[in-house]
Protein backbone atom coordinates (compact mmCIF):
# COMPACT_ATOMS: atom_id res chain seq x y z
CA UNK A 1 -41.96 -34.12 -23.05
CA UNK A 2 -43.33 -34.54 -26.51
CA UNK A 3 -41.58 -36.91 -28.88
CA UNK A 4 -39.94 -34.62 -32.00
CA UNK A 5 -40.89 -34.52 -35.72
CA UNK A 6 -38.14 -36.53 -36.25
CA UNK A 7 -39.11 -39.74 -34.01
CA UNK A 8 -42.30 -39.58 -34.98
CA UNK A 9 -41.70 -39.51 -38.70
CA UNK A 10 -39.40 -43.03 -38.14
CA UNK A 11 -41.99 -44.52 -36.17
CA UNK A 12 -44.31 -44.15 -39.21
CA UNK A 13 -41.69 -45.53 -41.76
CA UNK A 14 -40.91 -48.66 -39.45
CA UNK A 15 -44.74 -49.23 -38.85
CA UNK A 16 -44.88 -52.63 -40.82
CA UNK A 17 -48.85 -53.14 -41.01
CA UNK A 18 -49.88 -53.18 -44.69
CA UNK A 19 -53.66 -53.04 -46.06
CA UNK A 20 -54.18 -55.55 -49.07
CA UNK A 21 -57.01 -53.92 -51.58
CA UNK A 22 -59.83 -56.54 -52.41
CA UNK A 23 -59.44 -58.04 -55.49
CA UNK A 24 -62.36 -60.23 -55.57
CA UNK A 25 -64.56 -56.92 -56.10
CA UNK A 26 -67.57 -57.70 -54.23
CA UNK A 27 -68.03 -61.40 -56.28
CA UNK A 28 -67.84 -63.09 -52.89
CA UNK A 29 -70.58 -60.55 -51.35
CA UNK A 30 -73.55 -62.21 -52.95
CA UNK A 31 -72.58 -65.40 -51.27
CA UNK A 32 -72.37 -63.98 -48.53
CA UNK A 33 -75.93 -62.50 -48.39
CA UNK A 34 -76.96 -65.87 -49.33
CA UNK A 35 -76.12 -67.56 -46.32
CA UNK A 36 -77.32 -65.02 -44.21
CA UNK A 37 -80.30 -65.23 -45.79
CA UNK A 38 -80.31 -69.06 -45.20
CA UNK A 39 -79.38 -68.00 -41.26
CA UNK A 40 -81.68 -65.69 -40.32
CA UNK A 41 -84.74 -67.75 -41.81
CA UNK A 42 -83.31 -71.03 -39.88
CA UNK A 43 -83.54 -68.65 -37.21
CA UNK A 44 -87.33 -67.48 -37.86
CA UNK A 45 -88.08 -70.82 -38.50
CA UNK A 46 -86.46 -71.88 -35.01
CA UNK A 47 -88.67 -69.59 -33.21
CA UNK A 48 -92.20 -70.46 -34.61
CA UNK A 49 -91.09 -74.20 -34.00
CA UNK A 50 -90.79 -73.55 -30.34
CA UNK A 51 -93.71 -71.46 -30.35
CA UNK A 52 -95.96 -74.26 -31.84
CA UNK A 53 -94.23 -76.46 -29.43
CA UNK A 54 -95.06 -74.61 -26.12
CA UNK A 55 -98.62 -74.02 -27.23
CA UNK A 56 -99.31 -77.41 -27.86
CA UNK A 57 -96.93 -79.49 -25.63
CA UNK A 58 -99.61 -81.19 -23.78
CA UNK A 59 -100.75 -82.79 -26.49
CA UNK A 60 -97.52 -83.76 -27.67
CA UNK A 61 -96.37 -85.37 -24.38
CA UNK A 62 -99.89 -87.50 -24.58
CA UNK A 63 -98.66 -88.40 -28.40
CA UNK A 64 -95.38 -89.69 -27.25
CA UNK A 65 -96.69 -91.47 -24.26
CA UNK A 66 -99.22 -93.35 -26.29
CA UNK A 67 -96.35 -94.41 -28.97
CA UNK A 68 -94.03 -95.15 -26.02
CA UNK A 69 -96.59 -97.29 -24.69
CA UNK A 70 -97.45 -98.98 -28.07
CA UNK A 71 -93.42 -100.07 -27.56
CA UNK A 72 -91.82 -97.64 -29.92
CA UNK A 73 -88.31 -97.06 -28.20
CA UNK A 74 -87.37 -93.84 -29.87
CA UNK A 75 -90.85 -91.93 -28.39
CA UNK A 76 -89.69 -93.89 -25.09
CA UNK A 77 -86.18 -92.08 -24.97
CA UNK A 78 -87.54 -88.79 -25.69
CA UNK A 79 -89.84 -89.35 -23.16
CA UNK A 80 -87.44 -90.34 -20.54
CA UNK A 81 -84.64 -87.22 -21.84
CA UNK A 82 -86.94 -84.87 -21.50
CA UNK A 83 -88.34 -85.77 -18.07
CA UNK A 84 -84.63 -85.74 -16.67
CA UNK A 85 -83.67 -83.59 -14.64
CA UNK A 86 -80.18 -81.00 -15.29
CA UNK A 87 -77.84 -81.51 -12.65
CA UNK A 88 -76.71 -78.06 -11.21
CA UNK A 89 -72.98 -76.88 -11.20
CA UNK A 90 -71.46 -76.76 -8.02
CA UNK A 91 -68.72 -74.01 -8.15
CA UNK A 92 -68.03 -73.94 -11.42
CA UNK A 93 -67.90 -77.32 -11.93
CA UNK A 94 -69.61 -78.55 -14.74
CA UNK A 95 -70.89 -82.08 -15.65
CA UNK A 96 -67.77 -84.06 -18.01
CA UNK A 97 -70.53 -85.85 -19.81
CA UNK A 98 -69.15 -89.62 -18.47
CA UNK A 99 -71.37 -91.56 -16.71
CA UNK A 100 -68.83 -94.27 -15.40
CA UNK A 101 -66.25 -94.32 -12.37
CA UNK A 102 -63.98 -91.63 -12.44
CA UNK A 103 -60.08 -92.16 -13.16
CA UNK A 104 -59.42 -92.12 -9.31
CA UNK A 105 -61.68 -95.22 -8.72
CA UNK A 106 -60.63 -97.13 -11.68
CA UNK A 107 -57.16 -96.69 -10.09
CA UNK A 108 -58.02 -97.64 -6.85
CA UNK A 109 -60.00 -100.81 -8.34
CA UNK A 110 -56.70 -102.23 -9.71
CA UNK A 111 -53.70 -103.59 -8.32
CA UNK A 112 -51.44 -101.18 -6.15
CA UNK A 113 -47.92 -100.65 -7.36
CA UNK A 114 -46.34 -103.14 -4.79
CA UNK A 115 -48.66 -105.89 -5.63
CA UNK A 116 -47.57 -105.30 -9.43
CA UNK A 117 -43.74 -105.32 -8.19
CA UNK A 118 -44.53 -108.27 -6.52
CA UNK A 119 -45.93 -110.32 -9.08
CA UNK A 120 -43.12 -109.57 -11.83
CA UNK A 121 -40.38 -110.44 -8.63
CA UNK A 122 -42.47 -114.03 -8.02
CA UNK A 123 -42.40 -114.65 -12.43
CA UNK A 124 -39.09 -114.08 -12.63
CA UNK A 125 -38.00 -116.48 -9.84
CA UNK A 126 -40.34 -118.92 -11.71
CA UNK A 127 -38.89 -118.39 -14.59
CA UNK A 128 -35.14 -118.52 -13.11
CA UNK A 129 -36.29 -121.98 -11.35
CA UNK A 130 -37.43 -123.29 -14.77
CA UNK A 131 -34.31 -122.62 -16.65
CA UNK A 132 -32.24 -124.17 -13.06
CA UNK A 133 -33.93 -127.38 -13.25
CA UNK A 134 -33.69 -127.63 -17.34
């Protein structure tokens, strides 16, 4: 069954969404096309960079080995970043970016909770013998 005239006409009246008119008038458009501008030659600009790059990269790996052997360290970590190899995902799993022990082994490196109890039980019966004997 079809909803009546009547429902439908309510339904319109309690529909709450309002459209604001834009009272800038188009002074915020020219901005706009600015930085579009500014994005899509950053873009161009990106694309001829790798282009130069692939064309020539033999010659710039022989560059940055020679500075890297001259002892510059910057050419050397270039060097070694790009020779790295990415680590595959597993599963979904993704590399966390931290290169120490996880939270699991620093756990495990420290004391258990029993040792901790321990320890505060043995202070405070040192502390309890102190203020005995004084």
């Amino acid at each position: 069954m079809g909803k009546s005239k009547r429902e439908t006409e309510e339904a319109a009246k309690n529909n709450k969404v309002v459209t604001m008119p834009r009272t800038d008038c188009g002074e915020n458009a020219e901005e706009v096309e600015k930085d579009q501008k500014k994005t899509k030659a950053k873009k161009a600009l990106r694309r001829a960079a790798k282009e130069v790059v692939k064309k020539d990269c033999d010659k710039l790996a022989d560059k940055l080995m020679e500075k890297a052997n001259e002892g510059d360290l910057h050419s050397a970590e270039l060097l070694l970043t790009l020779t790295e190899k990415k680590k595959k995902k597993k599963g979904g799993e993704g590399d966390d970016g931290l290169d120490g022990p996880s939270l699991a082994e620093q756990l495990m490196e420290g004391p258990t909770w029993e040792e901790v109890l321990e320890a505060r039980r043995k202070a405070r019966e040192e502390e309890e013998a102190e203020a005995a004997a004084s």
